[in-house]
C-alpha atoms as a PDB file:
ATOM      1  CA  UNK A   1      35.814  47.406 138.974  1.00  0.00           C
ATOM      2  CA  UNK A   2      39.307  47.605 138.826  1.00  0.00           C
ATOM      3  CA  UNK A   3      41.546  49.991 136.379  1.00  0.00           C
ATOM      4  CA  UNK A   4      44.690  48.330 135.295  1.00  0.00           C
ATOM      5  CA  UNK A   5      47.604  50.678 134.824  1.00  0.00           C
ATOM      6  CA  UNK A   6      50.462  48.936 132.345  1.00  0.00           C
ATOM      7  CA  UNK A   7      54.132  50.405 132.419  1.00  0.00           C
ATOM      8  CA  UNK A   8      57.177  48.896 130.327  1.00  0.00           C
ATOM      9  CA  UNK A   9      60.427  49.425 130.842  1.00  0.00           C
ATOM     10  CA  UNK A  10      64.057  48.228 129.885  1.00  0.00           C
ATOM     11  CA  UNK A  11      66.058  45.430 132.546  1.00  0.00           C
ATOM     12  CA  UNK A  12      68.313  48.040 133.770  1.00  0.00           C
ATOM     13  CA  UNK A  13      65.480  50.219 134.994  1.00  0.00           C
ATOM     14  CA  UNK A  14      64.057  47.667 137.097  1.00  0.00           C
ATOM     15  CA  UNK A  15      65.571  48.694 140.848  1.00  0.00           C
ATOM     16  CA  UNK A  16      65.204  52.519 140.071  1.00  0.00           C
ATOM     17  CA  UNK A  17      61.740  52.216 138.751  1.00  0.00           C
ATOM     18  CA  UNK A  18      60.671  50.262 141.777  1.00  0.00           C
ATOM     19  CA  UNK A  19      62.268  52.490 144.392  1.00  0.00           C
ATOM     20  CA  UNK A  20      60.746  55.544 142.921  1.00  0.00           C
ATOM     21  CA  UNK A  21      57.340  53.765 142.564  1.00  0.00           C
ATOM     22  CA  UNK A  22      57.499  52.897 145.804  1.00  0.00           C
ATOM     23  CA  UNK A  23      58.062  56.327 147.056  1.00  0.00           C
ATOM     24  CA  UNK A  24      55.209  57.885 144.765  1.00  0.00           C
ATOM     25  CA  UNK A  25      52.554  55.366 146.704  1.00  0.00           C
ATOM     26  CA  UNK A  26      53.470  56.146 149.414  1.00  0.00           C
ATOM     27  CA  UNK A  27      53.667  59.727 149.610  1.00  0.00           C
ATOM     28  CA  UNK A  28      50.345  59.875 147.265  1.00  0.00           C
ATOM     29  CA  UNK A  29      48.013  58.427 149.378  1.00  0.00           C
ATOM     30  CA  UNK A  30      47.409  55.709 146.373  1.00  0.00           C
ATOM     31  CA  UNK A  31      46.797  51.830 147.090  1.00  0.00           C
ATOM     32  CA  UNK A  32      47.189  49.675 144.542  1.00  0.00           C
ATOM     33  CA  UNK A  33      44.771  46.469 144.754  1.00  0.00           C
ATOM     34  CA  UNK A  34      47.405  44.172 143.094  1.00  0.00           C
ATOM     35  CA  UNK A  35      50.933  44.465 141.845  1.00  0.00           C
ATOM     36  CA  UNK A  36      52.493  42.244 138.952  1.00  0.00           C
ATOM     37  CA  UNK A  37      54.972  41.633 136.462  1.00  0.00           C
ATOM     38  CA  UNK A  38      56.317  40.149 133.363  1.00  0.00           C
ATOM     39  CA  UNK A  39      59.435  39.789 132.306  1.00  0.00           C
ATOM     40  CA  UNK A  40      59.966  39.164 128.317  1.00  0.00           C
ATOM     41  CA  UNK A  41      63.787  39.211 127.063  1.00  0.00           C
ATOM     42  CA  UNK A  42      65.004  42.796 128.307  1.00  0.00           C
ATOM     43  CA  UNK A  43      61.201  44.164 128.869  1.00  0.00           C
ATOM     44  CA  UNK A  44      59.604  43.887 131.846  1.00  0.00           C
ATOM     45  CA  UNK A  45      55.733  44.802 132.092  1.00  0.00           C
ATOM     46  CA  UNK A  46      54.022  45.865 135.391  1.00  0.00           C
ATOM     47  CA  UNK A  47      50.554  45.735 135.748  1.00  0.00           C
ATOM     48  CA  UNK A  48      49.047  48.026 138.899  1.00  0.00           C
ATOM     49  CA  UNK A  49      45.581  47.716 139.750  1.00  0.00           C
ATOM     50  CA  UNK A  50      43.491  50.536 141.407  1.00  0.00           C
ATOM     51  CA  UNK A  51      40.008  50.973 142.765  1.00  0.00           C
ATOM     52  CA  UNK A  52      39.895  54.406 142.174  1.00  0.00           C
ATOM     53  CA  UNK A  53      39.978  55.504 138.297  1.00  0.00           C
ATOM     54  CA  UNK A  54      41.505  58.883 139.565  1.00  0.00           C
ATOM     55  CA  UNK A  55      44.758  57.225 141.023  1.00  0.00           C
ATOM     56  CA  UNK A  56      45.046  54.844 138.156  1.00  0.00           C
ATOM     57  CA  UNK A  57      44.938  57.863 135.856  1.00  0.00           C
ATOM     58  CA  UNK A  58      47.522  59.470 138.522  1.00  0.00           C
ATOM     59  CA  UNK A  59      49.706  56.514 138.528  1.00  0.00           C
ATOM     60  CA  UNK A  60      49.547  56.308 134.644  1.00  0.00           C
ATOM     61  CA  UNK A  61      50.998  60.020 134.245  1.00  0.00           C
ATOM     62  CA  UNK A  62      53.543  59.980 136.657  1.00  0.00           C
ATOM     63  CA  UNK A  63      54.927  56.846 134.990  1.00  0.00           C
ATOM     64  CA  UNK A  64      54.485  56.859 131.273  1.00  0.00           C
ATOM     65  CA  UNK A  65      52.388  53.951 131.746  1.00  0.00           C
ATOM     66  CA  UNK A  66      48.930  53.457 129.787  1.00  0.00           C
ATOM     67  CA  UNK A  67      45.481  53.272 131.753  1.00  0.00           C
ATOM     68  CA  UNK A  68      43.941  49.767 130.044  1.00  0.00           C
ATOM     69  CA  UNK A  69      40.523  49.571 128.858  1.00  0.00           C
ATOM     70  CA  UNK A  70      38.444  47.756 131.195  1.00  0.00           C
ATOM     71  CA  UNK A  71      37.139  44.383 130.097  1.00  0.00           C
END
C-alpha cells in the first residue's frame, strides 16, 4: 500500500521547493515510489508516494504537506 503525501504551494516557490526537496531525500534515506504534479492557475500540487508510512509521515512534516487517507 502506498501513502500519498500532498503539498501545495504558490508558482514562485516551485524551483526552491524542489531543490530543497531534493536535498531532504536524499540526505533522509527516503524513496519516494512516484513523484507528480499539478499545476492549477498559480497552485501547483505535488503528490509523493511512499512505501513506508513512517517517511510519508516524515516527508509530510518537513513540508507542510498533508498525509492522504488511503483509498
Amino acid at each position: 500500500m502506498l501513502h500519498v503525501v500532498e503539498i501545495r504551494y504558490g508558482d514562485n516557490a516551485s524551483a526552491s521547493v524542489i531543490n530543497s526537496m531534493q536535498r531532504w531525500l536524499a540526505t533522509g534515506g527516503a524513496q519516494p515510489a512516484t513523484v507528480r504534479y499539478s499545476l492549477f492557475g498559480l497552485t501547483t500540487v505535488l503528490r509523493v508516494d511512499f512505501e513506508e508510512e513512517t517517511e510519508a509521515n516524515a516527508f509530510a512534516q518537513a513540508f507542510g504537506g498533508v498525509l492522504l487517507p488511503n483509498r
